[in-house]
N, C-alpha and C. Protein backbone atom coordinates (compact mmCIF):
# COMPACT_ATOMS: atom_id res chain seq x y z
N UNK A 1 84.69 97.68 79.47
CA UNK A 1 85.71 96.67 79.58
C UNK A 1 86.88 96.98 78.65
N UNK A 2 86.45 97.64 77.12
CA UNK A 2 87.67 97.50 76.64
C UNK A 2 88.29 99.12 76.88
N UNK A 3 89.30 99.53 76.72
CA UNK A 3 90.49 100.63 77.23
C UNK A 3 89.92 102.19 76.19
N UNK A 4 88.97 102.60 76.58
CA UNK A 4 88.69 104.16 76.15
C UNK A 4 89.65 105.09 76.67
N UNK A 5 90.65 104.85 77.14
CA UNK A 5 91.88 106.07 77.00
C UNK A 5 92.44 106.00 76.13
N UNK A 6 92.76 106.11 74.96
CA UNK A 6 93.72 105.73 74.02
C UNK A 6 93.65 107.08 73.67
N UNK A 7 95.11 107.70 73.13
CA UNK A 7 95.44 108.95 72.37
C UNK A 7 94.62 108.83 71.30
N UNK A 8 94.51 110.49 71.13
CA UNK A 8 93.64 110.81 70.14
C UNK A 8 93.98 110.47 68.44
N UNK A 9 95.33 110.19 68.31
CA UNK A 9 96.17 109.99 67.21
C UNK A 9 96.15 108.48 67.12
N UNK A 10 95.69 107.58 68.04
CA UNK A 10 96.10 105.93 67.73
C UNK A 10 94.35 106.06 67.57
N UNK A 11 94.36 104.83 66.50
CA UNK A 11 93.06 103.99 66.04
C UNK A 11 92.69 103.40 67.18
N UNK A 12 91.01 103.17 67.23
CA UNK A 12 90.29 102.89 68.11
C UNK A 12 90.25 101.30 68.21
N UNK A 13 90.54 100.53 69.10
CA UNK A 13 90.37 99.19 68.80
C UNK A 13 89.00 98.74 68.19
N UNK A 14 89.03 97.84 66.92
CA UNK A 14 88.25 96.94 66.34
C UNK A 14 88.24 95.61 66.68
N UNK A 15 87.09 95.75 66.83
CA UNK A 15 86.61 94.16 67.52
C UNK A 15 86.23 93.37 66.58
N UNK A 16 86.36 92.03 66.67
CA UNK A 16 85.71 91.02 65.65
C UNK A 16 84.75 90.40 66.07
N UNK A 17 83.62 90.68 65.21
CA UNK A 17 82.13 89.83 65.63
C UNK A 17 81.96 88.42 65.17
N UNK A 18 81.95 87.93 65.76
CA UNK A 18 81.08 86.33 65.43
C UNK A 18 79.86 86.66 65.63
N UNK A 19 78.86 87.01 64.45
CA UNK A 19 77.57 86.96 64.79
C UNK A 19 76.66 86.40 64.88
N UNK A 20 75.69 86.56 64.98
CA UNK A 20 74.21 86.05 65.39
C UNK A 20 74.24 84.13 64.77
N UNK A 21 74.21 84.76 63.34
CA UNK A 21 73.60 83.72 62.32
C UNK A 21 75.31 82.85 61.91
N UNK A 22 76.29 83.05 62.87
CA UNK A 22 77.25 82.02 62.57
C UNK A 22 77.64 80.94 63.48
N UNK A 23 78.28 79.57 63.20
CA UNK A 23 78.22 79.31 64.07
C UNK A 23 79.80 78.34 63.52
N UNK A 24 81.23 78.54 64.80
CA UNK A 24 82.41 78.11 64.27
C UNK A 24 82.70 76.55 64.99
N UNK A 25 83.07 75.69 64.33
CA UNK A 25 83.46 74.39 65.34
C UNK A 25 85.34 74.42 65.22
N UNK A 26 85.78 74.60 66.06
CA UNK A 26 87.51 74.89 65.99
C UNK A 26 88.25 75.61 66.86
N UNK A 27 89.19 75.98 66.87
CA UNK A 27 89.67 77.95 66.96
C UNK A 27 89.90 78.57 66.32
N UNK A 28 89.38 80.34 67.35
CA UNK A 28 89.78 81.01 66.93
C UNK A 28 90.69 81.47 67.81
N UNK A 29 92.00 82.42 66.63
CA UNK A 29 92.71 82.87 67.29
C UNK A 29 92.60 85.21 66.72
N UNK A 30 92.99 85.46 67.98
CA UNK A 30 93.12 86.68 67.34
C UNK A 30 93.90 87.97 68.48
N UNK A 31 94.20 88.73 67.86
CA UNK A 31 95.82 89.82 68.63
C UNK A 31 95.37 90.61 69.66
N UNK A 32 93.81 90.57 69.16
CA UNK A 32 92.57 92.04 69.72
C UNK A 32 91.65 91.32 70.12
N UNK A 33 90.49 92.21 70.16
CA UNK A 33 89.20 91.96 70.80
C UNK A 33 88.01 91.29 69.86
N UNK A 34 87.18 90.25 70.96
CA UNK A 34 86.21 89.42 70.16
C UNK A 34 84.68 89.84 70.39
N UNK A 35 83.81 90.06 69.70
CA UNK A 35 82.36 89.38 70.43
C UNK A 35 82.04 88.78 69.80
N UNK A 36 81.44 87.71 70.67
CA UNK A 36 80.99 86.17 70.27
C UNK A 36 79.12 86.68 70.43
N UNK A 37 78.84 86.66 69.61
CA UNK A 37 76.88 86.81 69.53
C UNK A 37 76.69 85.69 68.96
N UNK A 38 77.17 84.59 68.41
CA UNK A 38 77.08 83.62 67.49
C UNK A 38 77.58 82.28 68.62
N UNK A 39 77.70 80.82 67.96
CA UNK A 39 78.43 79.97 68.51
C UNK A 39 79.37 79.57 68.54
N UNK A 40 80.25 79.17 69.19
CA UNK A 40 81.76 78.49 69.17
C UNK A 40 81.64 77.29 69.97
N UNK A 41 82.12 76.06 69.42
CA UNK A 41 82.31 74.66 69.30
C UNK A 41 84.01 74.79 69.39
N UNK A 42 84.20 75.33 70.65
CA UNK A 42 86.18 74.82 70.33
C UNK A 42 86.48 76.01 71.22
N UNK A 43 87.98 76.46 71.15
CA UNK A 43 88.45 77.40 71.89
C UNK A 43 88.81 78.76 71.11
N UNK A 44 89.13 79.61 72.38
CA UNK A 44 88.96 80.92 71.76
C UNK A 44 90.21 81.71 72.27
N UNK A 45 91.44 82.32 71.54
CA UNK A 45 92.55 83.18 72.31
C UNK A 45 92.06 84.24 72.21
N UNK A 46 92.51 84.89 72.91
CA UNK A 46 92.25 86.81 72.42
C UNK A 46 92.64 87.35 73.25
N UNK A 47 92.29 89.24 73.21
CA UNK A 47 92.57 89.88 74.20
C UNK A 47 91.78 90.36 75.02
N UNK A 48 90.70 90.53 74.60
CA UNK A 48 89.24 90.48 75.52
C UNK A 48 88.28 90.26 74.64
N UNK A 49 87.14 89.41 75.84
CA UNK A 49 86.34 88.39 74.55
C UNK A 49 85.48 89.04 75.45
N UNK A 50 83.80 89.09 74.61
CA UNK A 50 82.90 89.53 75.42
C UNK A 50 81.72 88.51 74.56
N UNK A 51 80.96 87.57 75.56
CA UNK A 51 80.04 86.81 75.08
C UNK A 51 78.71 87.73 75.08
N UNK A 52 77.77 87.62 74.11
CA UNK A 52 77.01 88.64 74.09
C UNK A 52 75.94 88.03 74.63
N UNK A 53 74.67 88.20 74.95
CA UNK A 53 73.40 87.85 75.15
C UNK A 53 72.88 86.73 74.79
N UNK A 54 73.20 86.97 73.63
CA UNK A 54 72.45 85.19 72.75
C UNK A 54 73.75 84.42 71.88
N UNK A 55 75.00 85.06 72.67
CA UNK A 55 76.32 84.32 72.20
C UNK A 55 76.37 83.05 73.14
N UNK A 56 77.00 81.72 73.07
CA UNK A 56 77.09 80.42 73.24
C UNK A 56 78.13 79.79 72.65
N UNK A 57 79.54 79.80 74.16
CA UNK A 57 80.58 79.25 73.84
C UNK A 57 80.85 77.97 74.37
N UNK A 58 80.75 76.27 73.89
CA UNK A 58 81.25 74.96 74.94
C UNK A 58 82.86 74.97 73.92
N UNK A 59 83.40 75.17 75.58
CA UNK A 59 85.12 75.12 74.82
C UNK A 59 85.84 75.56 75.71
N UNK A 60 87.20 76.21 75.30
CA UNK A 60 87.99 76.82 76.12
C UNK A 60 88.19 78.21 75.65
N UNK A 61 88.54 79.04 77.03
CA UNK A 61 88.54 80.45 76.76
C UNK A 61 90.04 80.73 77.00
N UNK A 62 90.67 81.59 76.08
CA UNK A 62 92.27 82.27 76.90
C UNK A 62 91.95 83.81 76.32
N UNK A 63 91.77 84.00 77.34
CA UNK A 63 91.33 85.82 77.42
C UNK A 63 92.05 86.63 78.54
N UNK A 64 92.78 87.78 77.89
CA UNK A 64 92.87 88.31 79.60
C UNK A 64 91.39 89.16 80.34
N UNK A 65 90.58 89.68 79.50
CA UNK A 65 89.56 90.01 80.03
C UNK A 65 88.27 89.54 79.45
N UNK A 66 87.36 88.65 79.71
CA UNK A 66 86.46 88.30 79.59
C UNK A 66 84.96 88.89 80.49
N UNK A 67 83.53 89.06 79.48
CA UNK A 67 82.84 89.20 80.02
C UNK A 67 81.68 88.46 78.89
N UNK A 68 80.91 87.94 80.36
CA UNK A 68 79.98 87.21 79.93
C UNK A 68 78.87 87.34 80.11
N UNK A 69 78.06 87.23 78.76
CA UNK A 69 76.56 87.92 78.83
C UNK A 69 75.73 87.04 78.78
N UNK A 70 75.69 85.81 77.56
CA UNK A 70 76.01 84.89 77.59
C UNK A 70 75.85 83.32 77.76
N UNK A 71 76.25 82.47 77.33
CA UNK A 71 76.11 81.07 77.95
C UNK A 71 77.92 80.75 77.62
N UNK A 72 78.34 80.28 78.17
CA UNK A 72 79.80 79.25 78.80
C UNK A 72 80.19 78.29 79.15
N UNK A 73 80.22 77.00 78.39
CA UNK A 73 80.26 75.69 79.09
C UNK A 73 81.60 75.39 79.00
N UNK A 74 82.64 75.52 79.82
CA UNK A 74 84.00 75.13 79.29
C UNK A 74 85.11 75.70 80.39
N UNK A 75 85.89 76.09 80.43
CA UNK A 75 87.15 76.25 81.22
C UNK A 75 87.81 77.60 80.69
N UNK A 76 88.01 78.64 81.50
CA UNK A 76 88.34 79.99 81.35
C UNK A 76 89.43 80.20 81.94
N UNK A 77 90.80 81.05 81.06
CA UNK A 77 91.97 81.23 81.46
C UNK A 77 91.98 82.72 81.39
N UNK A 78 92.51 83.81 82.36
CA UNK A 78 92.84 84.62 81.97
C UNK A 78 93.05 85.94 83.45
N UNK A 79 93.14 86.98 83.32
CA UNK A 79 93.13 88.24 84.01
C UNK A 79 92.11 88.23 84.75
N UNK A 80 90.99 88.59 84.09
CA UNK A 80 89.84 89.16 84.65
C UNK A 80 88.30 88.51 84.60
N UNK A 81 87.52 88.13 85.08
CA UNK A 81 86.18 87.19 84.46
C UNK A 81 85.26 88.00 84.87
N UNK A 82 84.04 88.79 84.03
CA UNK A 82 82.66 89.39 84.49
C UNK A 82 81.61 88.66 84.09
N UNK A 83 80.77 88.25 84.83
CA UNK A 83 79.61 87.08 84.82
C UNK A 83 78.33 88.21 84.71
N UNK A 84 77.67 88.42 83.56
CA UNK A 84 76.52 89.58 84.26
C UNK A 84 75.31 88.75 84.80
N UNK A 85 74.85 89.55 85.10
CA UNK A 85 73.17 88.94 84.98
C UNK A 85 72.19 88.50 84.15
N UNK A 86 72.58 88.73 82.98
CA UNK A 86 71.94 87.39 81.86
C UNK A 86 73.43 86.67 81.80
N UNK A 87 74.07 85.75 82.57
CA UNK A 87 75.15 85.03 81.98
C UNK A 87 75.10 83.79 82.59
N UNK A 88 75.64 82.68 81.79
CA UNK A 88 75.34 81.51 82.22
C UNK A 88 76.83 80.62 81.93
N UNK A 89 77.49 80.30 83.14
CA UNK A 89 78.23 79.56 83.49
C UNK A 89 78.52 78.57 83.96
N UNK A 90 79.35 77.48 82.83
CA UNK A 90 79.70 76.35 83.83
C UNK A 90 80.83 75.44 83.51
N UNK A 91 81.74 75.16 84.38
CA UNK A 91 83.51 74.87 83.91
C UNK A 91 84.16 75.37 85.19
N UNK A 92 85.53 75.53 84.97
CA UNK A 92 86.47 75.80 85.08
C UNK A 92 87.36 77.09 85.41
N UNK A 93 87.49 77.65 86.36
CA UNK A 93 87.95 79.50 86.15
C UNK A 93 88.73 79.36 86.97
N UNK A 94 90.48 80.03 85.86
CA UNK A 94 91.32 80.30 86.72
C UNK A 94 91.71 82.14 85.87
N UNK A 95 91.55 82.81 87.04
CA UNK A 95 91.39 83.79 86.77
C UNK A 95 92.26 84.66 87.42
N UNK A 96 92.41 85.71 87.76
CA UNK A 96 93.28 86.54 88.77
C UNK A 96 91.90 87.68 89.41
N UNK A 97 90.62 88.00 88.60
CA UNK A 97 89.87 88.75 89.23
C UNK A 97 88.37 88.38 88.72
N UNK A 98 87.70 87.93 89.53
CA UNK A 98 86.00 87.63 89.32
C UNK A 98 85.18 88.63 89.58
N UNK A 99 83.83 88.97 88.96
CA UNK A 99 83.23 89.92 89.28
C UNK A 99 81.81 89.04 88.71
N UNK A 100 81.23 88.85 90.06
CA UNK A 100 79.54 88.08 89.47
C UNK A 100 78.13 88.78 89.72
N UNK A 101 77.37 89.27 88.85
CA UNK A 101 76.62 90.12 89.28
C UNK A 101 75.21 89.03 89.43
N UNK A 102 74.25 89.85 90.49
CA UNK A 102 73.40 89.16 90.61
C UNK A 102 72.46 88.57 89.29
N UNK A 103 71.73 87.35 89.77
CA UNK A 103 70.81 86.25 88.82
C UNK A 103 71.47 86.17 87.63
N UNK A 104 72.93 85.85 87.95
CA UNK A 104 73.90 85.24 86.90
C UNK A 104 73.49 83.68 87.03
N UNK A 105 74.00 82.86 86.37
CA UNK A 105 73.89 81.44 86.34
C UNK A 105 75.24 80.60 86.45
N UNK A 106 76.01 80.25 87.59
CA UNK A 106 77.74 79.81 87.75
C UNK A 106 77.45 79.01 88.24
N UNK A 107 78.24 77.73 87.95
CA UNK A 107 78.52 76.34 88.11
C UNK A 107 79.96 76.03 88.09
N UNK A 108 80.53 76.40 88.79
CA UNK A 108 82.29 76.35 88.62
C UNK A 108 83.44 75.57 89.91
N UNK A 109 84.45 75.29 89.33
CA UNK A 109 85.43 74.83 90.08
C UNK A 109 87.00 75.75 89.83
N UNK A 110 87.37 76.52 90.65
CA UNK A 110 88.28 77.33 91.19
C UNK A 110 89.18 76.84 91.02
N UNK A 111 90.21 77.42 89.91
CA UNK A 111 91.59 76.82 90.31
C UNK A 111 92.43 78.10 90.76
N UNK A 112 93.89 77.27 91.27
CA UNK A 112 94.47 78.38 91.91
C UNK A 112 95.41 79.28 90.58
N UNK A 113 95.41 80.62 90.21
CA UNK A 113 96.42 81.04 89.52
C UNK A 113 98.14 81.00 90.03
N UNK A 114 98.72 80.45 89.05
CA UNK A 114 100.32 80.14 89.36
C UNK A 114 100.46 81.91 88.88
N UNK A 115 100.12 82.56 88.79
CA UNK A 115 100.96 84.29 88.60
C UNK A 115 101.55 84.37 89.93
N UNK A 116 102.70 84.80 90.46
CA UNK A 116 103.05 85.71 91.11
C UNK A 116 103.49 87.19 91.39
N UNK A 117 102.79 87.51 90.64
CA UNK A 117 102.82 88.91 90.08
C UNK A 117 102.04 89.88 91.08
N UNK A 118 100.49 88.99 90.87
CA UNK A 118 99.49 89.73 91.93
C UNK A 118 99.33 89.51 92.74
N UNK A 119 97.87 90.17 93.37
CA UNK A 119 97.51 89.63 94.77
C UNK A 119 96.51 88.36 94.18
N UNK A 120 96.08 87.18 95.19
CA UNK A 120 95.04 86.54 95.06
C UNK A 120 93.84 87.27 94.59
N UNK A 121 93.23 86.45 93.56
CA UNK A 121 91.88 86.70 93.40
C UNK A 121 90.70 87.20 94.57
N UNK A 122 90.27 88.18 94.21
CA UNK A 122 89.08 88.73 94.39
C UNK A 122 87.77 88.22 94.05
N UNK A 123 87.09 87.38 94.94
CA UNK A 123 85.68 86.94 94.46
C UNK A 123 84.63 87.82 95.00
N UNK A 124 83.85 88.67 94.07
CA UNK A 124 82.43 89.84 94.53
C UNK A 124 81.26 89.51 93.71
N UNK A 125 80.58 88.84 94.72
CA UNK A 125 79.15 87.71 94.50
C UNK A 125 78.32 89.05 95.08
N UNK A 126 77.11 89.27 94.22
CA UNK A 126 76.03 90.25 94.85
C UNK A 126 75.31 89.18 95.40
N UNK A 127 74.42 89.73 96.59
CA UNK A 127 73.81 88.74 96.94
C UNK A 127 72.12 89.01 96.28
N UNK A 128 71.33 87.83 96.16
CA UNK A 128 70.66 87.79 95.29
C UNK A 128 69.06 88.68 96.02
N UNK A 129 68.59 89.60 95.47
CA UNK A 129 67.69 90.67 96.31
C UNK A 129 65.97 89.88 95.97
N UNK A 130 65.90 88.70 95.55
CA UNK A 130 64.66 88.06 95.45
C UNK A 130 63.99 87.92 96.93
């Protein structure tokens, strides 16, 4: 998810962990990239947020690329949304591109993106092989 082309001369993006054993009630704000392994009680800006496994966000998201590993109770703004298969969703997604992989967990209501930039969203639901 995050951009492995970068010249060999520019620094590698650093991500900021919220980990395991923390847990924030508020926002955060930040220029770069997040992982959330920990909890957040509030909203979150960034430039790509990635909820980890046993990360747990109820709040709001403004991400342009988000991926969720995860739990999500809240309303998601941004570019791109990846739901994996341990991820658990439920809120709000206005997005420009969805990607849900199978025995994800989504509970959502669709809004329309005002960009006119792109094309409409792309919704790619695996279907479930049980």
């Amino acid at each position: 998810m995050f951009d492995n082309n970068r010249k060999s001369n520019e620094e590698a993006p650093t991500a900021s962990l919220i980990d395991k054993d923390m847990r924030i009630t508020g926002s955060v704000v930040s220029a770069g990239d997040i992982i959330l392994a920990g909890v957040l009680d509030g909203e979150i800006n960034c430039r790509n947020l990635v909820v980890a496994d046993n990360g747990r966000l109820n709040g709001t998201i403004n991400s342009q690329n988000t991926e969720i590993c995860g739990e999500v109770i809240g309303d998601i703004v941004g570019d791109k949304l990846q739901i994996r298969s341990t991820g658990r969703f439920e809120g709000a997604i206005k997005v420009e591109g969805i990607e849900v992989e199978s025995g994800a967990d989504v509970t959502a209501k669709f809004k329309k993106s005002r960009r006119n930039k792109r094309p409409a969203a792309a919704v790619i639901v695996e279907e479930n092989a049980e």
